[in-house]
Protein backbone atom coordinates (compact mmCIF):
# COMPACT_ATOMS: atom_id res chain seq x y z
CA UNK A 1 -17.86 60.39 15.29
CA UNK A 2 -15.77 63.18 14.17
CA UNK A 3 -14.02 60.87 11.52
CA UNK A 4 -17.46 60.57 10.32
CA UNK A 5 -18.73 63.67 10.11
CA UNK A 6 -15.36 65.07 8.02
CA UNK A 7 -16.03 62.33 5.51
CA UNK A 8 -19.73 63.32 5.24
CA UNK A 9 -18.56 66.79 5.09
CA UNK A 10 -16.13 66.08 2.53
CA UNK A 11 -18.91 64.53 0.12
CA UNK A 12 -21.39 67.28 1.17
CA UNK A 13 -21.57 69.17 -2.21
CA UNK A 14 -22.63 65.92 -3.96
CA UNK A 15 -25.27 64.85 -1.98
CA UNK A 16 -28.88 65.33 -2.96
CA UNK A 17 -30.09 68.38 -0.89
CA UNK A 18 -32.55 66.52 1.54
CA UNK A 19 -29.35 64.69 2.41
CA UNK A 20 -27.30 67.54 2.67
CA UNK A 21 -30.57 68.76 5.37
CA UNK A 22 -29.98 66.02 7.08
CA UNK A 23 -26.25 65.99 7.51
CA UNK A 24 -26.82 69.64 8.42
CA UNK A 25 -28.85 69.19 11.21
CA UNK A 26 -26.52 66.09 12.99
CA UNK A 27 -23.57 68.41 12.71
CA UNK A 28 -25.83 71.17 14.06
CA UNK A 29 -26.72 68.70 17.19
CA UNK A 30 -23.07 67.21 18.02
CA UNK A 31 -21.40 71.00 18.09
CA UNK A 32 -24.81 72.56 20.12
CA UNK A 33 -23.75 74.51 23.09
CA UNK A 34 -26.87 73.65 25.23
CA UNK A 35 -25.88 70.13 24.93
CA UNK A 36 -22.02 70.55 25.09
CA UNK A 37 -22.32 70.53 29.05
CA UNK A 38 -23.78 67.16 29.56
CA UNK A 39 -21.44 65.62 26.89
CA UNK A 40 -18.42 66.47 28.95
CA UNK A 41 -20.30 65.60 32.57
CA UNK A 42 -21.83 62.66 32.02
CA UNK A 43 -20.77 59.01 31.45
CA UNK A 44 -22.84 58.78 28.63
CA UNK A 45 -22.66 62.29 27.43
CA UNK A 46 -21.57 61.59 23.79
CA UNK A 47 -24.74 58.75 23.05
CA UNK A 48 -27.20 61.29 22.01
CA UNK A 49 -25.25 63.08 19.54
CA UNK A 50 -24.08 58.78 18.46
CA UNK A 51 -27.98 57.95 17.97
CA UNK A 52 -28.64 61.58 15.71
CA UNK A 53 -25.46 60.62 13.90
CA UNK A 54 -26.57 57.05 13.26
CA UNK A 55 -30.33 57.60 12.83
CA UNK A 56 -28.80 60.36 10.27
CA UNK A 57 -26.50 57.68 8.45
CA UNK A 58 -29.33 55.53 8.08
CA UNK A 59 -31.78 57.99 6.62
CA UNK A 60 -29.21 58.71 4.00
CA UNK A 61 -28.53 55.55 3.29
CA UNK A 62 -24.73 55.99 4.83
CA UNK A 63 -24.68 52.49 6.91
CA UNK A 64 -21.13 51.95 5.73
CA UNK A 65 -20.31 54.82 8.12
CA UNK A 66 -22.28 53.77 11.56
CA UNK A 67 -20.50 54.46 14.41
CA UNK A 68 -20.41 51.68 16.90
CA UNK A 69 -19.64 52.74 20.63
């Protein structure tokens, strides 16, 4: 995921702005402290921020970059 993001982040300045919204708000997700806790405590802790990442990709037209777990 974090490969992901830093080439999303490294294109940001180019993309349209809803995209740039978008991108925004999965990064936003994956680094919030609220959900930090159960990332680290569960099994599954990291799928949420996965499925925000991918549902992100795909709204942006980004499929080349879909993380598969």
């Amino acid at each position: 995921m974090v490969t992901t993001f830093k080439k999303l982040l490294q294109n940001f300045r180019g993309m349209p702005e809803a995209h740039q919204n978008v991108v925004s708000i999965a990064i936003r997700y994956f680094i919030d402290t609220e959900d930090a806790q159960n990332d680290f405590s569960e099994t599954f802790g990291f799928d949420d921020d996965l499925a925000v990442l991918n549902a992100a990709l795909l709204s942006i037209d980004r499929e080349d970059l879909l993380v598969v777990r």
